[in-house]
C-alpha atoms as a PDB file:
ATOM      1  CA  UNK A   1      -2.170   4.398  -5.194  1.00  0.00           C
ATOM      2  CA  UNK A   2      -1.236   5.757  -1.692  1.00  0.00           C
ATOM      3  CA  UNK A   3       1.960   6.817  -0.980  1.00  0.00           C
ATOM      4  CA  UNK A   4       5.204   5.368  -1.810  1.00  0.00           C
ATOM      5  CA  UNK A   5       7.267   2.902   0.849  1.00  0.00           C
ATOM      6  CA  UNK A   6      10.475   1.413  -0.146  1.00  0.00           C
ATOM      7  CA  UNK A   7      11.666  -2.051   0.732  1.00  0.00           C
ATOM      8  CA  UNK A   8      14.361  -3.491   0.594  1.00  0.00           C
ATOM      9  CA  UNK A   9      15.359  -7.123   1.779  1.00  0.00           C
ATOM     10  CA  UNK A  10      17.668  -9.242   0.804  1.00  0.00           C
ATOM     11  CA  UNK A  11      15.161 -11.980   0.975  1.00  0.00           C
ATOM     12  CA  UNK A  12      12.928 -12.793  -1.944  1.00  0.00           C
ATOM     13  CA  UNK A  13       9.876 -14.275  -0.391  1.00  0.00           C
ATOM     14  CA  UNK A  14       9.860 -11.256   2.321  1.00  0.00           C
ATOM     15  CA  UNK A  15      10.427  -8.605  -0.241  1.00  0.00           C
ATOM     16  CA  UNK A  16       7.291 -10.549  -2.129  1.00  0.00           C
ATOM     17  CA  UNK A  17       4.717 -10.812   0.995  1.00  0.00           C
ATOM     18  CA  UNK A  18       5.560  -7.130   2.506  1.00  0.00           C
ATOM     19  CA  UNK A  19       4.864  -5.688  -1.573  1.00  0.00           C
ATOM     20  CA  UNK A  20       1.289  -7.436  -1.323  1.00  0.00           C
ATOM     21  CA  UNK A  21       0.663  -6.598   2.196  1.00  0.00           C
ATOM     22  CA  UNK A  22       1.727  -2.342   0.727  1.00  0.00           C
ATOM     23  CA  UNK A  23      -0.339  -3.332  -1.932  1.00  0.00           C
ATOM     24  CA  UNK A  24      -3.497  -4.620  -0.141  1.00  0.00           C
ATOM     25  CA  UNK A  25      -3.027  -1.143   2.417  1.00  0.00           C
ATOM     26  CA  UNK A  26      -3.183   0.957  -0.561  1.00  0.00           C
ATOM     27  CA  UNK A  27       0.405   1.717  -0.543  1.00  0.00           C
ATOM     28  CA  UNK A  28       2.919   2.087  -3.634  1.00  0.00           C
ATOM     29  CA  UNK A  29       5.397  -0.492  -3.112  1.00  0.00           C
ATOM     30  CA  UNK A  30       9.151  -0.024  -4.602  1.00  0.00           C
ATOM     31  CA  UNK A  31      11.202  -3.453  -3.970  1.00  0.00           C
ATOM     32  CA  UNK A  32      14.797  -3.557  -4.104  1.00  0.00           C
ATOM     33  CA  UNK A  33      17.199  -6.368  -3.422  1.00  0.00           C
ATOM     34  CA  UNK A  34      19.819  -4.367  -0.800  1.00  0.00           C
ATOM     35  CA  UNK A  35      21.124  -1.399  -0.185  1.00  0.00           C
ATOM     36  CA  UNK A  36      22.581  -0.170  -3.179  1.00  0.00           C
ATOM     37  CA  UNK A  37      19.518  -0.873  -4.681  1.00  0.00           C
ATOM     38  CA  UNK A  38      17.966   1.337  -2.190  1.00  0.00           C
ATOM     39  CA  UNK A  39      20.505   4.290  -2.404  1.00  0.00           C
ATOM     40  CA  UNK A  40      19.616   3.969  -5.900  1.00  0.00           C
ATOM     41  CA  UNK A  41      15.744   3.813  -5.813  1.00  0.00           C
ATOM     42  CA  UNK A  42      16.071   7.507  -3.271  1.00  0.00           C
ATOM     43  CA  UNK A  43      18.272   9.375  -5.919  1.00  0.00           C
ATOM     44  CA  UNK A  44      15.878   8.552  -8.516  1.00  0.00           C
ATOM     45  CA  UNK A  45      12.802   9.175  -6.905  1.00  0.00           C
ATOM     46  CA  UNK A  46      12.409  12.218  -4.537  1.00  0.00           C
ATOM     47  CA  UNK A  47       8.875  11.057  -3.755  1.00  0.00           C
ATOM     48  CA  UNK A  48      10.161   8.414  -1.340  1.00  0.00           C
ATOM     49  CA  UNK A  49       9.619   9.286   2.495  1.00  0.00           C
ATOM     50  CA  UNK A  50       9.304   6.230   4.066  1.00  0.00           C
ATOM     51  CA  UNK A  51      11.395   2.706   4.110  1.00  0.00           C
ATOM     52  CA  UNK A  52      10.889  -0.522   5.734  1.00  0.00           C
ATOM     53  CA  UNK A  53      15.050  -1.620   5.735  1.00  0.00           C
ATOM     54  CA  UNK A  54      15.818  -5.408   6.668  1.00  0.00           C
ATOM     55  CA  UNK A  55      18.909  -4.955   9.038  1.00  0.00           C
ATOM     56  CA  UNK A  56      21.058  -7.328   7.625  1.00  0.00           C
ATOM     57  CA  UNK A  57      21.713  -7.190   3.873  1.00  0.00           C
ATOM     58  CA  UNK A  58      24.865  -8.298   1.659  1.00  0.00           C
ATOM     59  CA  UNK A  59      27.289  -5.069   0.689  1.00  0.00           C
ATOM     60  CA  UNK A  60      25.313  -2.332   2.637  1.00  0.00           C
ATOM     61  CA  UNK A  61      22.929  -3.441   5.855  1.00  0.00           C
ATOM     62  CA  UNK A  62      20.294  -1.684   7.127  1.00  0.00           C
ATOM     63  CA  UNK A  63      22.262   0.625   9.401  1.00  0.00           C
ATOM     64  CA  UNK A  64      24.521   1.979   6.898  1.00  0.00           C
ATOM     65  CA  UNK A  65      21.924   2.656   4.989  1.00  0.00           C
ATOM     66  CA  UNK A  66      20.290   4.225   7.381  1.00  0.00           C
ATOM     67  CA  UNK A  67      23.167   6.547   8.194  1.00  0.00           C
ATOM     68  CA  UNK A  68      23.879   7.437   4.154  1.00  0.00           C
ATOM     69  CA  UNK A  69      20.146   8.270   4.415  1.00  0.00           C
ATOM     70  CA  UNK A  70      20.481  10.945   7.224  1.00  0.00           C
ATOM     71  CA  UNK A  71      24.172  12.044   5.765  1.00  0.00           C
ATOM     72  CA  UNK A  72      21.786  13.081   2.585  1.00  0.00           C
ATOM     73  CA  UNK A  73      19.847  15.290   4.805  1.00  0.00           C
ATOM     74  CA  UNK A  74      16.306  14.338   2.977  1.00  0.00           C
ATOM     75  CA  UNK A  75      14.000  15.296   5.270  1.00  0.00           C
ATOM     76  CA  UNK A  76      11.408  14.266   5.811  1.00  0.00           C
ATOM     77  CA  UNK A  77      12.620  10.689   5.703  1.00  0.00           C
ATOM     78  CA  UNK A  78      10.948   7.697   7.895  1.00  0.00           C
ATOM     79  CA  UNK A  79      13.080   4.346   8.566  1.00  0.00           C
ATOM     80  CA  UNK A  80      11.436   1.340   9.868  1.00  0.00           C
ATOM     81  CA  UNK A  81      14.184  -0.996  10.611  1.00  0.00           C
ATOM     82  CA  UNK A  82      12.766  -4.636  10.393  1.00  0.00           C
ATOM     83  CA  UNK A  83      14.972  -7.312  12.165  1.00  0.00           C
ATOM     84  CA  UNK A  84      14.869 -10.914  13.748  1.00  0.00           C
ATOM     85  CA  UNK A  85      17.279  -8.989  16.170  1.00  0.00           C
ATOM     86  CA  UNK A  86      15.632  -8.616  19.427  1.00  0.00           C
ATOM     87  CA  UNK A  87      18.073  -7.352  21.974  1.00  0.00           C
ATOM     88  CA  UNK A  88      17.594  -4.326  23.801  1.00  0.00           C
ATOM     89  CA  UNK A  89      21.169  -3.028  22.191  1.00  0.00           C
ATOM     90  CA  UNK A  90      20.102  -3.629  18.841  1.00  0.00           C
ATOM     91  CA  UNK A  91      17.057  -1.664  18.863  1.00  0.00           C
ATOM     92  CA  UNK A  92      18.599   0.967  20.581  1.00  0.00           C
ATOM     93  CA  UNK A  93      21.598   0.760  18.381  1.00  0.00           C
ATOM     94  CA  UNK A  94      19.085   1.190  15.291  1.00  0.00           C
ATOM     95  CA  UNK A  95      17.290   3.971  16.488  1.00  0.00           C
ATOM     96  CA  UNK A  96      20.594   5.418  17.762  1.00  0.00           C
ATOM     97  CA  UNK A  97      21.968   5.513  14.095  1.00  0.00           C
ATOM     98  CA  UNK A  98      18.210   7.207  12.557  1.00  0.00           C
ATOM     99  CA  UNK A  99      16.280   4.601  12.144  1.00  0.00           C
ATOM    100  CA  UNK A 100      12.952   5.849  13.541  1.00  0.00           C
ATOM    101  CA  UNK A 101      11.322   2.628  14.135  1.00  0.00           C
ATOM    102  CA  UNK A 102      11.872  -0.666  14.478  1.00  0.00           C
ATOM    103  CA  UNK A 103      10.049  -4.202  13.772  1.00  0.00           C
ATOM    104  CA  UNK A 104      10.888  -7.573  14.915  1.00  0.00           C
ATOM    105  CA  UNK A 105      10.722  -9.991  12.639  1.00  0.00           C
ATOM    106  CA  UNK A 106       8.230 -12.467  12.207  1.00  0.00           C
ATOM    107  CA  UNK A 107       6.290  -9.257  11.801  1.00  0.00           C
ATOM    108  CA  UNK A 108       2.537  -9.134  13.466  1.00  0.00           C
ATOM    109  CA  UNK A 109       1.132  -7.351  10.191  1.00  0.00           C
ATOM    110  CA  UNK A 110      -1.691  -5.034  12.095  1.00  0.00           C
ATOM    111  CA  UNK A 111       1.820  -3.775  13.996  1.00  0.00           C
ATOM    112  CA  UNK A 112       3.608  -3.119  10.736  1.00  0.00           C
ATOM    113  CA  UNK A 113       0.074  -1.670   9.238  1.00  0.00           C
ATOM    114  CA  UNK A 114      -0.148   0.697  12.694  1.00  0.00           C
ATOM    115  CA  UNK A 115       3.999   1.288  12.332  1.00  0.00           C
ATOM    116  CA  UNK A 116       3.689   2.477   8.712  1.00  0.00           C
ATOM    117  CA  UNK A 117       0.532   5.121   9.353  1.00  0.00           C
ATOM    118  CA  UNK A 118       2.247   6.305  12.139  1.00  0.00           C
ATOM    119  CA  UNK A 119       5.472   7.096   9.750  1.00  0.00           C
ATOM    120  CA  UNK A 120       2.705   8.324   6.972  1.00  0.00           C
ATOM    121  CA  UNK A 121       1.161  11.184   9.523  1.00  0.00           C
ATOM    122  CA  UNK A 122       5.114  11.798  10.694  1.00  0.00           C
ATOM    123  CA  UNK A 123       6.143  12.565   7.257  1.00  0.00           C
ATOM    124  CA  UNK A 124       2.830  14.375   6.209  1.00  0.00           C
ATOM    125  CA  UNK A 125       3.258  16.467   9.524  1.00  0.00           C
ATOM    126  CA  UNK A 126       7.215  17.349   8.626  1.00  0.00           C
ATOM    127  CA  UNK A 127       5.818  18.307   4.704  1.00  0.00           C
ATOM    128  CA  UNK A 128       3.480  20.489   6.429  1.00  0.00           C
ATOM    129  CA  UNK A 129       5.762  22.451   8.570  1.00  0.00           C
ATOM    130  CA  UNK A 130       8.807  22.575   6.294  1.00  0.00           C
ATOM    131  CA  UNK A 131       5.732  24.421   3.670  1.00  0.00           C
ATOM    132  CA  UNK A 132       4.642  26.530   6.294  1.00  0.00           C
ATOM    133  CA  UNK A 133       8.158  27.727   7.412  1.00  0.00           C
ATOM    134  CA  UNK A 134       8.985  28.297   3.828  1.00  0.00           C
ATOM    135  CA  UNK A 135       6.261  30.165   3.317  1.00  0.00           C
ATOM    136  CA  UNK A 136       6.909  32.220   6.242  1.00  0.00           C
ATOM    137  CA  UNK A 137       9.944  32.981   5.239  1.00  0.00           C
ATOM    138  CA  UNK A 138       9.340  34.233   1.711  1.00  0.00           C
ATOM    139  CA  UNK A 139       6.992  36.539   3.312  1.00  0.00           C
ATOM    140  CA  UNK A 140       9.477  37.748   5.843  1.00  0.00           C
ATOM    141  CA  UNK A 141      11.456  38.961   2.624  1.00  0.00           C
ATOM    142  CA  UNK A 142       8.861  40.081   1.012  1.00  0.00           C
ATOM    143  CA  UNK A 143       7.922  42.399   3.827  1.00  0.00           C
ATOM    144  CA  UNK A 144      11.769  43.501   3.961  1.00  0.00           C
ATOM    145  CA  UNK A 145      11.547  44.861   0.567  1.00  0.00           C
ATOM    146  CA  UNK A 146       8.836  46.757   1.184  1.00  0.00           C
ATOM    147  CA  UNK A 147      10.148  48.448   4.240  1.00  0.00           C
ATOM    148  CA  UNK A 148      13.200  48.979   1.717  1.00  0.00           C
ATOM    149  CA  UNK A 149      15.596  46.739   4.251  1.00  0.00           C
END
């Protein structure tokens, strides 16, 4: 399977039809119920870079999961926010918090499939560059030692 994308929704039959539609893309679908559940799912599995977060959820919405997320510095890390909200403060207020995205629900599903390989290159790009500087770095130091610094 392709890379991992958690859900989580609050709503069964949602949380059932976006795991097929993962599925049938050739993702790796991990389904939880809310945002605990969520929270959860990311400090067990360091694998997950990219969520598709229902806004409103009992005991911890969309948005403050979104801002535990970024207070956990877990980079990278790609939120689509989906959301019958529609106003123009709502989506700003969701990408304003770190959501990077942002769906309106009922979802067109080549959208979502277009959303969710834009947030697969994102992350894949951020990997890359985080590597690279890493690497850079180590041989910065390495170099250091030679010249005896």
């Amino acid at each position: 399977p392709g890379m991992k994308i958690l859900l989580a929704d609050d709503d069964p039959i949602i949380r059932q039809v976006l795991s097929n539609l993962l599925k049938k893309w050739e993702y790796e679908p991990i389904a939880t119920n809310d945002g605990m559940e969520a929270l959860q799912a990311i400090n067990e599995d360091p694998d997950i870079r990219i969520a598709l977060f229902d806004w409103m959820m009992p005991v911890l919405s969309g948005l403050d999961l979104v801002q535990k997320i970024r207070e956990m510095n877990i980079t990278p890390f790609h939120v689509i926010m989906i959301t019958a909200k529609d106003t123009k403060e709502s989506v700003l207020q969701a990408l304003e918090t770190g959501a990077d995205d942002f769906v309106q629900k009922p979802f067109d599903r080549d959208i979502l499939h277009a959303r969710i390989k834009v947030a697969e290159r994102s992350v894949e790009l951020q990997s890359y560059l985080i590597q690279e500087l890493s690497n850079a770095q180590a041989e910065v130091q390495s170099l250091r030692q030679q010249l005896g610094g």
